[in-house]
Structure formats: structure tokens, C-alpha cells
C-alpha atoms as a PDB file:
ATOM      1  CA  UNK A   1      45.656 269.247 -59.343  1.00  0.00           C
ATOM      2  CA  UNK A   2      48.606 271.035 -57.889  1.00  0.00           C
ATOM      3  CA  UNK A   3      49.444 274.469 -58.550  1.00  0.00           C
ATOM      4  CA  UNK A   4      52.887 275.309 -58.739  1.00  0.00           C
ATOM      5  CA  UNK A   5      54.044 278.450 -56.666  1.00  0.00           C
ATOM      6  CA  UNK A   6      57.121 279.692 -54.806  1.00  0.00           C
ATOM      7  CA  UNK A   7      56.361 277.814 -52.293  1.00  0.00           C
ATOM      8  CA  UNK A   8      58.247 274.795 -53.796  1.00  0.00           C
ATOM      9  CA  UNK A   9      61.602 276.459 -53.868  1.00  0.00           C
ATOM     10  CA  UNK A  10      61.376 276.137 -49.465  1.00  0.00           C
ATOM     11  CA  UNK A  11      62.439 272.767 -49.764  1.00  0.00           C
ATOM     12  CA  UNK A  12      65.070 273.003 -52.559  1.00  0.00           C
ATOM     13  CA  UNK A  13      67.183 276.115 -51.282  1.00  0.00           C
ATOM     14  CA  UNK A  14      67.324 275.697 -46.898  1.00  0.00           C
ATOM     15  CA  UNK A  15      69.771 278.409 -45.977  1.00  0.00           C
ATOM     16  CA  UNK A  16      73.312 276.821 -45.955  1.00  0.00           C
ATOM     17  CA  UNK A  17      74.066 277.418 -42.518  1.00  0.00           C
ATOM     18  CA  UNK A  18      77.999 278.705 -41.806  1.00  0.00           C
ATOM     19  CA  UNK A  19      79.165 275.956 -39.121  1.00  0.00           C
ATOM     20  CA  UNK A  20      78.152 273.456 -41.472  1.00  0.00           C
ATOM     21  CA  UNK A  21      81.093 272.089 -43.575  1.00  0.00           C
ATOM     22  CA  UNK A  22      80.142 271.136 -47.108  1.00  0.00           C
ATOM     23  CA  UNK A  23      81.856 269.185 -50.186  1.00  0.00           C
ATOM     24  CA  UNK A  24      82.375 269.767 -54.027  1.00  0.00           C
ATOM     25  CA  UNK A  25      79.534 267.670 -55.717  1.00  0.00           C
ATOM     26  CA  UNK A  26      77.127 268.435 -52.142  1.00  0.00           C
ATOM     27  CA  UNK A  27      74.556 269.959 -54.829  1.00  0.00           C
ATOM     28  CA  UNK A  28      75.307 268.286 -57.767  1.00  0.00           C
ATOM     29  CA  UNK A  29      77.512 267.143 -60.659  1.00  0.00           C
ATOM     30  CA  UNK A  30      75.293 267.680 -63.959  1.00  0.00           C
ATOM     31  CA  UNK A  31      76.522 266.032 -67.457  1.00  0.00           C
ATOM     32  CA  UNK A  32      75.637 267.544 -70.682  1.00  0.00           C
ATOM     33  CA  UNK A  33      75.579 265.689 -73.451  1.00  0.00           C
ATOM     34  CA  UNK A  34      75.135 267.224 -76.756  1.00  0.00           C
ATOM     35  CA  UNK A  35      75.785 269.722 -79.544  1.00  0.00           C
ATOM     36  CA  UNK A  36      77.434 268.828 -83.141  1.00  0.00           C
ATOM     37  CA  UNK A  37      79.490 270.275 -86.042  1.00  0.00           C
ATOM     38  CA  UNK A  38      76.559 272.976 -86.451  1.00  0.00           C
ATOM     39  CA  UNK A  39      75.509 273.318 -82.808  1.00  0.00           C
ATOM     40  CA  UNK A  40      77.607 274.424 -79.886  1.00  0.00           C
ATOM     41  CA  UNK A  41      74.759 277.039 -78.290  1.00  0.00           C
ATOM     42  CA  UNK A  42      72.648 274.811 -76.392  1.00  0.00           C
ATOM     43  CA  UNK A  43      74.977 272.931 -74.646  1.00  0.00           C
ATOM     44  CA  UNK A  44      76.219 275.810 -73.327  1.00  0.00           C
ATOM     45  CA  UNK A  45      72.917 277.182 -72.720  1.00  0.00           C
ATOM     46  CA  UNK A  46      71.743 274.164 -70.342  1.00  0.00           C
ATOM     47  CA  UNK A  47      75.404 274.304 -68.499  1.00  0.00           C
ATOM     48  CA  UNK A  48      75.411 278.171 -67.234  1.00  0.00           C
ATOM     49  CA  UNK A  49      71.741 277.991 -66.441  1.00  0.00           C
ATOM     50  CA  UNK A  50      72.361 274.300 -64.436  1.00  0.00           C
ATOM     51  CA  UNK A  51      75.681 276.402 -62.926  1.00  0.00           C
ATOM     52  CA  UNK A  52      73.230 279.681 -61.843  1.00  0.00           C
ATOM     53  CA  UNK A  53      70.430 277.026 -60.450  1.00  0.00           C
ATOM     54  CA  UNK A  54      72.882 275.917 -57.936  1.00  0.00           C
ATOM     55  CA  UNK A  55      75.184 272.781 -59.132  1.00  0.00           C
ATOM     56  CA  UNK A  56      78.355 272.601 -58.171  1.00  0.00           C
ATOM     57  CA  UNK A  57      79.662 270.921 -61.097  1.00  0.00           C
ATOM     58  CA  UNK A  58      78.743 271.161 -65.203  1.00  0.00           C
ATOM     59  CA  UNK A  59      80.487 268.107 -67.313  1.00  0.00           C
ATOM     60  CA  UNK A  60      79.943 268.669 -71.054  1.00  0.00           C
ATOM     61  CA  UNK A  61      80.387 266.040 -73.236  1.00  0.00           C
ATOM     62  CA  UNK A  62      80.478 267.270 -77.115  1.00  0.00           C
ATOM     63  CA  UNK A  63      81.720 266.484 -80.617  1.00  0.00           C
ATOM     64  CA  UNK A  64      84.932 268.208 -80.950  1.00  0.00           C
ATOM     65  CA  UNK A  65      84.295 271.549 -83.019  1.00  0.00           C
ATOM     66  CA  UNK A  66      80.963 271.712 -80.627  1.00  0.00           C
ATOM     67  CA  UNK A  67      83.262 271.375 -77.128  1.00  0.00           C
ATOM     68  CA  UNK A  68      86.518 273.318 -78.643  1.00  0.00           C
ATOM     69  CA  UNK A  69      83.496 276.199 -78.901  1.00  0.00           C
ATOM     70  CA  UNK A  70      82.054 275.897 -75.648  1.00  0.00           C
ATOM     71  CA  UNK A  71      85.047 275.805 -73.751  1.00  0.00           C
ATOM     72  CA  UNK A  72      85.870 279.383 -75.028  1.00  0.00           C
ATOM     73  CA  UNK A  73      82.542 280.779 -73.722  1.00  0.00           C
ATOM     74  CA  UNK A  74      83.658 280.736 -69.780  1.00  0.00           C
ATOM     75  CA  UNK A  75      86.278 279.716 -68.114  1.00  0.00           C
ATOM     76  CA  UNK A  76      83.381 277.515 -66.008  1.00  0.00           C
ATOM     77  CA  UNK A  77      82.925 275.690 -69.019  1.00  0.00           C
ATOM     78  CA  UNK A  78      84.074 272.033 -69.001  1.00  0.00           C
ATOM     79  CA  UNK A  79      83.863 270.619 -71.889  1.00  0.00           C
ATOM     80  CA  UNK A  80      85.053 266.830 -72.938  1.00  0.00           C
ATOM     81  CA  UNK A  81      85.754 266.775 -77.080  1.00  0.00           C
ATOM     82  CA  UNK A  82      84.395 263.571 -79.205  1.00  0.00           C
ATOM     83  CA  UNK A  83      86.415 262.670 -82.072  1.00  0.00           C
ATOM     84  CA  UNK A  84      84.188 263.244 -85.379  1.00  0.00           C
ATOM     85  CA  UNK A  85      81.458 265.583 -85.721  1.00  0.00           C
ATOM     86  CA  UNK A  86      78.463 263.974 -84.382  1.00  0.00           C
ATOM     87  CA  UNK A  87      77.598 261.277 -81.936  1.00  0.00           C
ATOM     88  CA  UNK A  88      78.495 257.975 -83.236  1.00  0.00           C
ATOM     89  CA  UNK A  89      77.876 254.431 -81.723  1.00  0.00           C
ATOM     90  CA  UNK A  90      82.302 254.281 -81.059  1.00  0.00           C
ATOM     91  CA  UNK A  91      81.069 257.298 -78.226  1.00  0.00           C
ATOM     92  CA  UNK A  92      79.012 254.917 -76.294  1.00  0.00           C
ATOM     93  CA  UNK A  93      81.800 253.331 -74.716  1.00  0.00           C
ATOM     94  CA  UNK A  94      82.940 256.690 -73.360  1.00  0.00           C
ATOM     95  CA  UNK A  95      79.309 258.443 -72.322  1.00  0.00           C
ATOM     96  CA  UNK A  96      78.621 255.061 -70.373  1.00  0.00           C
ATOM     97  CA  UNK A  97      81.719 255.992 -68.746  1.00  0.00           C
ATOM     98  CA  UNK A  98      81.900 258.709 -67.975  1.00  0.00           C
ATOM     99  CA  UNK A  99      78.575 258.849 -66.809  1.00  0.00           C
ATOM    100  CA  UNK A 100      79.439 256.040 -63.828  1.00  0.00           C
ATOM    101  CA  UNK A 101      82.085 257.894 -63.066  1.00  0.00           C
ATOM    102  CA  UNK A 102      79.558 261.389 -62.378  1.00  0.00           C
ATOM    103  CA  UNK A 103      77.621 259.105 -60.248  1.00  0.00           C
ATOM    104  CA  UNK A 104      81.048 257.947 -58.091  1.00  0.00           C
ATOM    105  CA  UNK A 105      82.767 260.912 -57.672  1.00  0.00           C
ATOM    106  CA  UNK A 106      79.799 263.017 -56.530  1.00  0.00           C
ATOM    107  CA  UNK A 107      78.828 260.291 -54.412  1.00  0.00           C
ATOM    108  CA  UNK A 108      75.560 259.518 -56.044  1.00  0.00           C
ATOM    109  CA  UNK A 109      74.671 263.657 -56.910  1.00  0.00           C
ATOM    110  CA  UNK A 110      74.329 263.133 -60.518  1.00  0.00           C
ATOM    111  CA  UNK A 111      72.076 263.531 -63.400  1.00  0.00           C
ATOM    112  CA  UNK A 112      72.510 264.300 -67.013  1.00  0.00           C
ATOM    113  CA  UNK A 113      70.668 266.203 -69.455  1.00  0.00           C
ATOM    114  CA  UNK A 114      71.206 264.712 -73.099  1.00  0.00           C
ATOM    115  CA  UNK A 115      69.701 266.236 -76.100  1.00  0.00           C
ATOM    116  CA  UNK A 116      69.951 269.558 -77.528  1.00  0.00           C
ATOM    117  CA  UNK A 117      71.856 270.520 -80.646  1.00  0.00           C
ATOM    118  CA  UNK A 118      72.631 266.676 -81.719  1.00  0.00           C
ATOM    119  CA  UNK A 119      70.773 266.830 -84.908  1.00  0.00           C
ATOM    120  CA  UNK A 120      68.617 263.270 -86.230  1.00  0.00           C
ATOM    121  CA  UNK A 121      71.246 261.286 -88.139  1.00  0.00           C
ATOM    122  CA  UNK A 122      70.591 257.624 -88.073  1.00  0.00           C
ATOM    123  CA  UNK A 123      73.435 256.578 -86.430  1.00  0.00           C
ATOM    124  CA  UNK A 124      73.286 259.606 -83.839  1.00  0.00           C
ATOM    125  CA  UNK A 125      69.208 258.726 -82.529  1.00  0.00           C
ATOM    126  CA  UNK A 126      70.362 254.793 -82.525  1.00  0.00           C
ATOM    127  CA  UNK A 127      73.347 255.660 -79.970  1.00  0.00           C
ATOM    128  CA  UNK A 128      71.447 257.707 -78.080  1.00  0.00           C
ATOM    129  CA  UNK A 129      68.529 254.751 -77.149  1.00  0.00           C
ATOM    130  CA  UNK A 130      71.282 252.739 -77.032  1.00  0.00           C
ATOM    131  CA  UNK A 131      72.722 254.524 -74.308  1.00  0.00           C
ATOM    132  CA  UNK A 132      69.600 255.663 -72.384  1.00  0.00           C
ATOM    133  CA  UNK A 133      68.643 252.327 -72.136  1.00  0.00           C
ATOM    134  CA  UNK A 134      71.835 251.033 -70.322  1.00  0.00           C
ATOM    135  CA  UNK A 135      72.356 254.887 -68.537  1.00  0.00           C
ATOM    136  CA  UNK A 136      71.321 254.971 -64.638  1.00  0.00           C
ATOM    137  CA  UNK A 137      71.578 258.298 -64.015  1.00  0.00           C
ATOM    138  CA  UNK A 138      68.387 260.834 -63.881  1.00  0.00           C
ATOM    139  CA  UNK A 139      68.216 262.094 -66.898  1.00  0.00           C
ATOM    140  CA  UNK A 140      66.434 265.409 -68.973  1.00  0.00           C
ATOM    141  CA  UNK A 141      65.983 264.195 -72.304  1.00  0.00           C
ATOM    142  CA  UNK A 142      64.804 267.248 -74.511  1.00  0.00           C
ATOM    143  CA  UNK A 143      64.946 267.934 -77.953  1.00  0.00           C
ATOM    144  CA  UNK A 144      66.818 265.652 -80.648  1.00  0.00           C
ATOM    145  CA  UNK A 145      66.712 262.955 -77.936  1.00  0.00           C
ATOM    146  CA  UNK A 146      62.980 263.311 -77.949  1.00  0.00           C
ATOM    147  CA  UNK A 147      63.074 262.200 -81.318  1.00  0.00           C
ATOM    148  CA  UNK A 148      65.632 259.408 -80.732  1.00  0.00           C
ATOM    149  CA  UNK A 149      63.431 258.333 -77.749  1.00  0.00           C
ATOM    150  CA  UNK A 150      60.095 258.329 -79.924  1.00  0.00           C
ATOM    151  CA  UNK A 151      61.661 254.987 -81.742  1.00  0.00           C
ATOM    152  CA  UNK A 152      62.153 252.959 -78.178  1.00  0.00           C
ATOM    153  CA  UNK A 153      60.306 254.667 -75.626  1.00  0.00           C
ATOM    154  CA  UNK A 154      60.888 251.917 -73.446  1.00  0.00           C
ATOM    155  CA  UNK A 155      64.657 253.388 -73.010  1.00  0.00           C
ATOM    156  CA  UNK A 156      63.302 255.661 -69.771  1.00  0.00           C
ATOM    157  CA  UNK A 157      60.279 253.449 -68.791  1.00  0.00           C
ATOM    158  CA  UNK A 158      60.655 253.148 -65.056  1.00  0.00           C
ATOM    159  CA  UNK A 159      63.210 255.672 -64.460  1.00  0.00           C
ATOM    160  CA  UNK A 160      63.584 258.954 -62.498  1.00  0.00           C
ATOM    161  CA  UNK A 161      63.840 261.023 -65.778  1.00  0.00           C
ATOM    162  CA  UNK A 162      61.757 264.087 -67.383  1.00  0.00           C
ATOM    163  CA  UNK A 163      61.002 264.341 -70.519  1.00  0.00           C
ATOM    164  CA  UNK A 164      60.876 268.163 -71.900  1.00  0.00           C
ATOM    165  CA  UNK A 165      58.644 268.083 -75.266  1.00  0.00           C
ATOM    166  CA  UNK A 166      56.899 271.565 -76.943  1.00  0.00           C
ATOM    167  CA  UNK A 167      53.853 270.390 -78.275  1.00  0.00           C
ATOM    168  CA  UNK A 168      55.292 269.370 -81.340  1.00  0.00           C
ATOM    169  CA  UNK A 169      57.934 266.938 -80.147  1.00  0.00           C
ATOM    170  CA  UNK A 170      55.126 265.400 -77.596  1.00  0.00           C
ATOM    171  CA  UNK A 171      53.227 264.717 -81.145  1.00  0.00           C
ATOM    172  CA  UNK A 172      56.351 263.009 -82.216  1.00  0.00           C
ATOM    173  CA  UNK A 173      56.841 261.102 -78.993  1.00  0.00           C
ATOM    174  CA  UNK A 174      53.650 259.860 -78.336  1.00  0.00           C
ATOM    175  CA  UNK A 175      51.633 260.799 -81.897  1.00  0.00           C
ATOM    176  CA  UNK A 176      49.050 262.251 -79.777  1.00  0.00           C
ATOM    177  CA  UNK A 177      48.140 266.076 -80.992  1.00  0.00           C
ATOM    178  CA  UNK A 178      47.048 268.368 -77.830  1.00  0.00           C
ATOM    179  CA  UNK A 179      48.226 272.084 -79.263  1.00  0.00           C
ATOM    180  CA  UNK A 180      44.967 272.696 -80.025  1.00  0.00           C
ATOM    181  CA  UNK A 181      43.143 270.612 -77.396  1.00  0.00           C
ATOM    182  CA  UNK A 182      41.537 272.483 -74.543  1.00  0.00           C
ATOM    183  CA  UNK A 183      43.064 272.590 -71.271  1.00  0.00           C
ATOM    184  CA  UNK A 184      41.312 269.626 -69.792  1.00  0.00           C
ATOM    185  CA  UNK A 185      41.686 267.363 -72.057  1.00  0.00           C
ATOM    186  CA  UNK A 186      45.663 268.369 -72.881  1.00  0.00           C
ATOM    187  CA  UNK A 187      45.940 267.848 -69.223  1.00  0.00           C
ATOM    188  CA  UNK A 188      44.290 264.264 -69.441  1.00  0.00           C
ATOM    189  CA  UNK A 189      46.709 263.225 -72.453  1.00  0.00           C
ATOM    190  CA  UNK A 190      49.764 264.528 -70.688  1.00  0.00           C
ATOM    191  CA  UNK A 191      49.004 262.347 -67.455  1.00  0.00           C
ATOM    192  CA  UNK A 192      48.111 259.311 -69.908  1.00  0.00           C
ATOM    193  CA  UNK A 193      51.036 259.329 -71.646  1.00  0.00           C
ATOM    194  CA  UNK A 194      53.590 259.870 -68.551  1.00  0.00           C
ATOM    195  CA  UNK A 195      51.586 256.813 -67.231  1.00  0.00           C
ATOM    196  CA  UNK A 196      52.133 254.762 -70.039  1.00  0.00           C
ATOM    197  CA  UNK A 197      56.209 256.102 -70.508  1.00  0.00           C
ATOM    198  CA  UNK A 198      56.555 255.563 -66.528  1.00  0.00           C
ATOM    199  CA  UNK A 199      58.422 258.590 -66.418  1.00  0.00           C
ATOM    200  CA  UNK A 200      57.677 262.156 -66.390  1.00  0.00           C
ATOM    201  CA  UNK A 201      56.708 264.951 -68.713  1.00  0.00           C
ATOM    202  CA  UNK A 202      56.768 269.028 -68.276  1.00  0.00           C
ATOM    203  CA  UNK A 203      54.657 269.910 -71.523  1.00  0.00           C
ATOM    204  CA  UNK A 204      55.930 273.501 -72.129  1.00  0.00           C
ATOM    205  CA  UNK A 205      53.590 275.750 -73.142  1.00  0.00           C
ATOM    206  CA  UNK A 206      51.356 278.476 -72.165  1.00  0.00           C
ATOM    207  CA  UNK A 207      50.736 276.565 -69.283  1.00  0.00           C
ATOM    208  CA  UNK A 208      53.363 274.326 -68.349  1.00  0.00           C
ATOM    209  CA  UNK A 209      51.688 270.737 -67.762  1.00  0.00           C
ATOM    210  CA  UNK A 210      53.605 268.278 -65.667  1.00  0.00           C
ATOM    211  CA  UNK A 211      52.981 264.499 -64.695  1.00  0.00           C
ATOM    212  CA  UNK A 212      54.221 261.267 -63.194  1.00  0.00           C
ATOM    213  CA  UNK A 213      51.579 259.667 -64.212  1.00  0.00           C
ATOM    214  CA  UNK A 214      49.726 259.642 -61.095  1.00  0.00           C
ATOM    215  CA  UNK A 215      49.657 263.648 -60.298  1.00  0.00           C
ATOM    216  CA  UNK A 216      49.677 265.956 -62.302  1.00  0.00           C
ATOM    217  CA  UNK A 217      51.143 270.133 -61.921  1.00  0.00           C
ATOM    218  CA  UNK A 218      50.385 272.844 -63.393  1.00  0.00           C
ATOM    219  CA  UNK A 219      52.946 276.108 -63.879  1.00  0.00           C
ATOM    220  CA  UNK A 220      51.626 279.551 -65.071  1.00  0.00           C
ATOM    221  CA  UNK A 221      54.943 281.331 -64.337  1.00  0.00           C
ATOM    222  CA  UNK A 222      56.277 282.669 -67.716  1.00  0.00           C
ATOM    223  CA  UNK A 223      56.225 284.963 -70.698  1.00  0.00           C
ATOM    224  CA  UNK A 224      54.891 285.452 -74.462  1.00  0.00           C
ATOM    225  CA  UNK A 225      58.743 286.657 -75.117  1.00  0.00           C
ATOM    226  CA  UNK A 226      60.006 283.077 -74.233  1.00  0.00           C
ATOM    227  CA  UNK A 227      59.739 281.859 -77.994  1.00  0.00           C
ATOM    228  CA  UNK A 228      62.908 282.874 -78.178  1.00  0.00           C
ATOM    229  CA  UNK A 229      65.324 279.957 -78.832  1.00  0.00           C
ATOM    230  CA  UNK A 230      66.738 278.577 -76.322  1.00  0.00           C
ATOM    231  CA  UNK A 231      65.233 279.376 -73.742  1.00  0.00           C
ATOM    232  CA  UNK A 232      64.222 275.934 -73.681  1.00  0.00           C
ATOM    233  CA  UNK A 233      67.801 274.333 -73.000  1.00  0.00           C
ATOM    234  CA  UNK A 234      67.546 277.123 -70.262  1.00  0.00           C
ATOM    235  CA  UNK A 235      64.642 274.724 -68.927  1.00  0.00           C
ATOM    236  CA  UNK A 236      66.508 271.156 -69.523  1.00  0.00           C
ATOM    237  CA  UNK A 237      69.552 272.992 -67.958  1.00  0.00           C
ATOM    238  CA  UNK A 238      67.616 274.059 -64.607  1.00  0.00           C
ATOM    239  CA  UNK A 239      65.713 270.597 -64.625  1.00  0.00           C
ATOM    240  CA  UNK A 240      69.017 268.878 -64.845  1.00  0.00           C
ATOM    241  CA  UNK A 241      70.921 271.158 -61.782  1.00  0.00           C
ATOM    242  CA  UNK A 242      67.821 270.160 -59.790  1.00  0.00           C
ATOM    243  CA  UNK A 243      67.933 266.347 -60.582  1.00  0.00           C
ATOM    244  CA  UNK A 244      71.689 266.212 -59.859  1.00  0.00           C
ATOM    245  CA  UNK A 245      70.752 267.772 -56.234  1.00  0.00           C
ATOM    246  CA  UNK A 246      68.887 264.523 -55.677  1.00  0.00           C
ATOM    247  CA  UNK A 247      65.328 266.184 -56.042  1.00  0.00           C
ATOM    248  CA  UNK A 248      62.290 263.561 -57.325  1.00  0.00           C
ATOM    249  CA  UNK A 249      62.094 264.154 -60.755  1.00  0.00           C
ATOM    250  CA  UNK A 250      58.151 265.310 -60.656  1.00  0.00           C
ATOM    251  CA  UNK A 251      59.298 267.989 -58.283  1.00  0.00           C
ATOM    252  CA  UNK A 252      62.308 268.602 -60.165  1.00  0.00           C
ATOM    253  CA  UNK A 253      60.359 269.721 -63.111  1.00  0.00           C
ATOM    254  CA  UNK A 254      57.795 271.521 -61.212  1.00  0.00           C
ATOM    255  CA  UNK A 255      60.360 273.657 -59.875  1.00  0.00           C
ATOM    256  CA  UNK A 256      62.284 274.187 -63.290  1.00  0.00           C
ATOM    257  CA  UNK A 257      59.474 275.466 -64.838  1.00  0.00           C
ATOM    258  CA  UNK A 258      58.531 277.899 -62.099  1.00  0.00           C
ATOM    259  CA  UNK A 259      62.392 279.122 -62.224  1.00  0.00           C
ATOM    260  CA  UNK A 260      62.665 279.102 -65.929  1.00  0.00           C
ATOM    261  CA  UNK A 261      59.467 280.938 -66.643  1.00  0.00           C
ATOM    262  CA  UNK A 262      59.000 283.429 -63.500  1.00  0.00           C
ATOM    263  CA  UNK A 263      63.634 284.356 -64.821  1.00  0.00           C
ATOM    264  CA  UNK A 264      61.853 284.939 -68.272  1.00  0.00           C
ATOM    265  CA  UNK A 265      59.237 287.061 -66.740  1.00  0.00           C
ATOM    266  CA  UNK A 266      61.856 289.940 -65.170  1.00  0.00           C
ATOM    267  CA  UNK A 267      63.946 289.516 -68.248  1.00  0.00           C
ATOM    268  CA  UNK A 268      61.145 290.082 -70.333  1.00  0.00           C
ATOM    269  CA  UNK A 269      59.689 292.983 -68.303  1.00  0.00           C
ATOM    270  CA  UNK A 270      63.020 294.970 -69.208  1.00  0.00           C
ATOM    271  CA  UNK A 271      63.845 293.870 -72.354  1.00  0.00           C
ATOM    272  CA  UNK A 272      60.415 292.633 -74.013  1.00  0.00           C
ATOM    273  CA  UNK A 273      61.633 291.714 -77.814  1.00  0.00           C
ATOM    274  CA  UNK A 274      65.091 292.274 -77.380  1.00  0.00           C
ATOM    275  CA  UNK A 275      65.405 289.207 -74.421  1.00  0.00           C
ATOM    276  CA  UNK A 276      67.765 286.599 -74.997  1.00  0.00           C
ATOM    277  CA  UNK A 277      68.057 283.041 -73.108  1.00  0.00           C
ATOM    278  CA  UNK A 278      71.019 284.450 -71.587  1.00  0.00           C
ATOM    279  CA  UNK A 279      69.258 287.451 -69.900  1.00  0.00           C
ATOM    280  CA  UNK A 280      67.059 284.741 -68.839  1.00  0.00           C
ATOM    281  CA  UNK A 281      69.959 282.713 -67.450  1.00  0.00           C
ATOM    282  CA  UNK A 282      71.230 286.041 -65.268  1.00  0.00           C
ATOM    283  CA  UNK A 283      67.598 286.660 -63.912  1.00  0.00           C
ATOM    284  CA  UNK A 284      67.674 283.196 -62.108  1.00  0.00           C
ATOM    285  CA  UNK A 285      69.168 284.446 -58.912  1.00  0.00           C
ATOM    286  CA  UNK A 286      66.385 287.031 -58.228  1.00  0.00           C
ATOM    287  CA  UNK A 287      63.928 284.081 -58.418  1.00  0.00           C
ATOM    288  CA  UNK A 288      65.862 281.843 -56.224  1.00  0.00           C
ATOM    289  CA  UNK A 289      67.841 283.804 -54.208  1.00  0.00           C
END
């Protein structure tokens, strides 16, 4: 069992040394896919916490009224407008794209995260499995596309992905219950399941349980103030930033969820009840810096 500590940032952040030139894309090009006519926030959640985890590059891909939205946040904010006001099957075409073309221009220092804000309309889930099934990118898949992914799990199996469920979209993606499981045996389900996906999970929780399938991590890092929402899209975000670097995806999630929770910890010490994701997003320097 592997305890996650500070220790696994070493690796990740090596002091970029001054006499060393270095290239746009060097630490990543991240897409986001997500958001629809009602959700614009967690898009833009997962792209300035990918931005302050170190990627050089954010790519959001949005219906329109979702990216016209965005784009007004920051002037960081790249975001690529969908006709219509969800994902429809006529985007495929476009993510499939645009998504080889991440993986060519950063020279192979790309990774998506796909998911939040995209609601559960027939049509949107079906393009969705359709597309992480042909996709070849690493890839966070967190909240609507857990549900998508529930209906053809197969989508992922075999590929360097995480998969970012609460307990209640793990029940939905694998029908197994754990919330009230002890630790043990929530730990034994977890590492079952990622087995049987081929892929890996970062259970958030109390405990943050992660596994290939094979090893499993635990994180402690974190904060009874982080039920605020979105503080998970701060989680796919980091995840995402760290796949795009090139980083395996177990270790990847290991240390997102050491970043995520220790940023919500000194937010939370300050601000307690009044902490928002994006006080979380501005503590992420003091944990990786």
C-alpha cells in the first residue's frame, strides 16, 4: 500500500534550469471538453487549475453559449464554440480532430479531460463513448462522462486514463456500493474494479483511494470544506495538466489528489465555510512551488 506524500511532487517539478532552452507545449497541451447551455463553470474550473498545475497550454472545447462564457472569464481562456447547445454526434467529427491535432502540435504532450457540465441527454452520453472509444489521448473522464462511460466501459479498457468517480458515480460505473464499506474492503473494490476497467480510478473521498489495478495509493491530504462544488473539476483539471506532462496515469492521479486536497487545506484554513474552488485553484502554487 503506498502512501501518498510530498515526496511525489520531486519527480514532477525538477527545477527548470536557466541554460536550458525550452518550447511551448514542453509541459503540456490539455483539452477540455465540456460544459452546455446550463453549464459553463466547470470547464473553466478544470482549465485555470490545469493552467496553475503547470501546462503550458488549455484547449476548451464547448457548446457555444458554454465557450462564448468561458472565454470572458480570462484572457487565458481558449475556448473553441460548438454549434447547438449540447454535444451532439455532428461534434464527433471535430473533437476527433482536434484532439490529433493536440497530440501533433505538442509533439505527443497531450491529454484531455472530458466530462463536467455536459448533462445526460441520450444523444450527448452516446457521442461521448463514441468518441472515447476511437480517442488516443490520456484522458480524465469525470462526471457526466462517468455516466456515459457506465453504458460501454470497454471505451477506456487498456488505456492510460483515470477515472474520477465520488462514491456515487463509482456506484453508477461499476454498481458496486462502498460509501459505507469500511476502509479495507472499499480499498479491495476500488483495486477490483480498476482491474477489471484496465484503467485507473482516484475514488475521492475522505480518503482518496487510487488503483491501476495492480497497486493501489492512498491520499489523506484534504479538507471537510471541499464539498464545495467544484472543487472536483479542480481535481480532473490538475489530473489532466499532469497527464498532458507525460506523467503515468497512476502517478498522475496520486499526485492530483495530494495537490488538490493539501490547495484545499490552506484555503480552507483561512476561509473555512466561505472557500470557493477558486481559492482552491490560487492555493496550488504554495503546494507546488
Amino acid at each position: 500500500m503506498i502512501e501518498v506524500t510530498k515526496d511525489i511532487l520531486k519527480s514532477i517539478y525538477p527545477s527548470r534550469l536557466l541554460n536550458v532552452g525550452v518550447r511551448k507545449y514542453d509541459y503540456g497541451l490539455l483539452l477540455v471538453i465540456g460544459g452546455s447551455e446550463f453549464y459553463s463553470g466547470s470547464p473553466a474550473l478544470s482549465t485555470l487549475a490545469a493552467f496553475r498545475t503547470g501546462v503550458d497550454m488549455v484547449r476548451i472545447i464547448a457548446p457555444k453559449r458554454a465557450a462564448d462564457i468561458i472565454a470572458s472569464f480570462s484572457p487565458v481562456m481558449a475556448a473553441y464554440p460548438l454549434a447547438g447547445d449540447w454535444l451532439e454526434k455532428k461534434h464527433l467529427a471535430t473533437l476527433l480532430s482536434m484532439a490529433e491535432s493536440a497530440k501533433e502540435v505538442s509533439r505527443g504532450k497531450a491529454a484531455l479531460v472530458i466530462g463536467g457540465g455536459m448533462g445526460r441527454t441520450k444523444e450527448t452520453q452516446e457521442t461521448i463513448v463514441e468518441f472515447l472509444t476511437t480517442n488516443s489521448l490520456p484522458a480524465v473522464i469525470d462526471a457526466d462522462a462517468i455516466h456515459a462511460l457506465a453504458k460501454s466501459p470497454q471505451a477506456v479498457k487498456g488505456k492510460n486514463s483515470v477515472i474520477t468517480p465520488n462514491t456515487f458515480e463509482f456506484y453508477v460505473l461499476t454498481g458496486k456500493e462502498v460509501y459505507q464499506l469500511p476502509e479495507e474492503e472499499k480499498i479491495k473494490v476500488v483495486q477490483e474494479q480498476a482491474l477489471k476497467l484496465q484503467t485507473t480510478i482516484l475514488l475521492k473521498g475522505r480518503i482518496d483511494i487510487i488503483s491501476n489495478g495492480q497497486e493501489v495509493a492512498l491520499n489523506r491530504t484534504g479538507s471537510p470544506y471541499l464539498s464545495k462544488g467544484g472543487t472536483g473539476d479542480t481535481l480532473a483539471g490538475i489530473t489532466g495538466a499532469l497527464l498532458a506532462r507525460g506523467i503515468d496515469a497512476f502517478i498522475a492521479a496520486q499526485a492530483a489528489a495530494y495537490i488538490n486536497g493539501l490547495a484545499g487545506e490552506i484555503a480552507a484554513k483561512k476561509l473555512k465555510e466561505s472557500l470557493l474552488a477558486t481559492d482552491l485553484i490560487e492555493a496550488i502554487s504554495k503546494v507546488i512551488n
